[in-house]
Protein backbone atom coordinates (compact mmCIF):
# COMPACT_ATOMS: atom_id res chain seq x y z
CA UNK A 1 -5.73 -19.73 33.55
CA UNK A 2 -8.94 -18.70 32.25
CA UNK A 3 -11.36 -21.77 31.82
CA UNK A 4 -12.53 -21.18 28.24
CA UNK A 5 -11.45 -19.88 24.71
CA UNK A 6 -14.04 -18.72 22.18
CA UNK A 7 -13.92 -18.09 18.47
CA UNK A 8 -15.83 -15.15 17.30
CA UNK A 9 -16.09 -14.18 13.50
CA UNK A 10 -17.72 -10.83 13.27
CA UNK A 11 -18.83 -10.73 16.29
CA UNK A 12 -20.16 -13.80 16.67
CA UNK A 13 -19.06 -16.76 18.65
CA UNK A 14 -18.55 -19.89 16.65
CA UNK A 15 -16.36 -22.16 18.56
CA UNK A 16 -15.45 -22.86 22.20
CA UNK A 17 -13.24 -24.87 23.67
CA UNK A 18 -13.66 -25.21 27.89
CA UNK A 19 -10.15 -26.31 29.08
CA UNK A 20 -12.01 -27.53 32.64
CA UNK A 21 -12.74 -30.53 30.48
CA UNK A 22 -10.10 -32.87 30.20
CA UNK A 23 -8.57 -34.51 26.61
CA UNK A 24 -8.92 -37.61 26.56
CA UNK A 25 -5.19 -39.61 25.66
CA UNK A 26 -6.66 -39.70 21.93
CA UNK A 27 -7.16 -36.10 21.16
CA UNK A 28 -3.70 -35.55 23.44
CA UNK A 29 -2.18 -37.86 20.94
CA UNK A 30 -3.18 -36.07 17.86
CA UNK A 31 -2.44 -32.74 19.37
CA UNK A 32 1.37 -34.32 19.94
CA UNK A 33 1.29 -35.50 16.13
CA UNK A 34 0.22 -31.85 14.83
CA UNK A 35 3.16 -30.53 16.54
CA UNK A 36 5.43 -33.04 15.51
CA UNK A 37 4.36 -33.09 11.62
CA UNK A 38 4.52 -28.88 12.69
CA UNK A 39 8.03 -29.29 14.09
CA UNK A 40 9.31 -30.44 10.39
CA UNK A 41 8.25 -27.36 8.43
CA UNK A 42 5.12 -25.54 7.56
CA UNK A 43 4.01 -22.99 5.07
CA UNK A 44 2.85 -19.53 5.97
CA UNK A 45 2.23 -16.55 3.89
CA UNK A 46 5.48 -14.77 3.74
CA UNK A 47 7.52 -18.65 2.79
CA UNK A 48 8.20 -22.09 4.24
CA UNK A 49 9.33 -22.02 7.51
CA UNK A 50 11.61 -25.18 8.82
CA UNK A 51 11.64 -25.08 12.41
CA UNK A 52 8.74 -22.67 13.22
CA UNK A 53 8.18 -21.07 16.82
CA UNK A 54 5.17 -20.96 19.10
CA UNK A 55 3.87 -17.98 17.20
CA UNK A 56 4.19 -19.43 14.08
CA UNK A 57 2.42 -22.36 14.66
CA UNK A 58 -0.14 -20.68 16.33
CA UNK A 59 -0.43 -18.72 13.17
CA UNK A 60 -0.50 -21.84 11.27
CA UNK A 61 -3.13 -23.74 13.53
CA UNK A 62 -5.43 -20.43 13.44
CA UNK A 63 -5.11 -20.30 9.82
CA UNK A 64 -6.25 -24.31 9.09
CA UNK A 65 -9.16 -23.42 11.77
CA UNK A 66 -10.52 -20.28 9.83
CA UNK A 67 -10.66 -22.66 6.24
CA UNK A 68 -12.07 -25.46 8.49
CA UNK A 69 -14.84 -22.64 9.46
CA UNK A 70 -14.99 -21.32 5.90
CA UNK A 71 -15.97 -24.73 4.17
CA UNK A 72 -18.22 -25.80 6.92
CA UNK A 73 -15.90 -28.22 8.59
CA UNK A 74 -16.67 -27.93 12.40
CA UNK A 75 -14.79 -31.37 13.59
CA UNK A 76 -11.42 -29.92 11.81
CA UNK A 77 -12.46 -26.25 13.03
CA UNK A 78 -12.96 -27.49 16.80
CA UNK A 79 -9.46 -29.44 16.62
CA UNK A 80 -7.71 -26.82 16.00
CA UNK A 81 -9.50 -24.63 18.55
CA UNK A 82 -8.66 -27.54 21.02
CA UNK A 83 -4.77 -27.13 19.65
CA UNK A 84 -5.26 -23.38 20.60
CA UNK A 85 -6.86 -23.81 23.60
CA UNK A 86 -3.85 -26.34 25.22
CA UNK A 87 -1.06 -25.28 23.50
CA UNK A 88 -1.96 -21.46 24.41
CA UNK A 89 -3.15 -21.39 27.83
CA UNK A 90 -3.63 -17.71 28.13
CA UNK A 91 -5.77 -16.94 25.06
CA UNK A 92 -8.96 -16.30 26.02
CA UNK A 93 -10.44 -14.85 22.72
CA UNK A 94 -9.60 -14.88 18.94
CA UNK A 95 -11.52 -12.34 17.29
CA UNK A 96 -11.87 -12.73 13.43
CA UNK A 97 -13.33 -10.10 10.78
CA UNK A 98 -14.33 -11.88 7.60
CA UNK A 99 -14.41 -8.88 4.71
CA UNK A 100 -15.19 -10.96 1.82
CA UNK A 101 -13.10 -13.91 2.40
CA UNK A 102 -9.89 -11.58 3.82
CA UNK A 103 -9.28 -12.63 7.43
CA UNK A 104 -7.62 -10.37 9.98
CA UNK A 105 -7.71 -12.02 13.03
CA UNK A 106 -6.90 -10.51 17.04
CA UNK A 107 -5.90 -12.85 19.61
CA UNK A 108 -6.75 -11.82 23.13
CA UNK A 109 -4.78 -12.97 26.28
CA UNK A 110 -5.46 -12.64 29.53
């Protein structure tokens, strides 16, 4: 497992999250609770989805961190980076283009 995951948005790196440092039993908590309020249902693009996969909440989590980003909301961005970074132990990378407010986004695994 690779030790960090960083957040670039054209190009540039906005958020890291270095899984050598440990969560303390508060954020590990809150991660548990964002699954759990996950587990009943969330909205994505395409509809509501009721019981939602891995992929779809990391879809979900990676689309709340890009708003967090957007309005200048680097606690919020930074917990969901920290969601990414646990819950997806092989990303290394996600790699955003911003074109006006459209997001396409490219996750990179080791």
């Amino acid at each position: 497992m690779t030790q960090n995951l960083i957040v670039y948005i054209n190009g540039i790196r906005r958020l890291e999250f270095d899984r050598a440092q440990g969560l303390p039993g508060v954020q590990r908590r809150l991660l548990d609770e964002m699954d759990g309020e996950m587990d009943q249902g969330i909205q994505l693009d395409e509809g509501r989805v009721e019981s939602p996969d891995d992929q779809q909440k990391t879809r979900y989590i990676m689309q709340h961190m890009l708003n967090a980003l957007t309005q200048d909301q680097e606690n919020a961005a930074a917990v969901f980076c920290t969601w990414l970074g646990v819950r997806q132990p092989d990303l290394v990378a996600v790699r955003v283009v911003d074109q006006g407010g459209e997001f396409s986004a490219k996750l990179q695994f080791a």
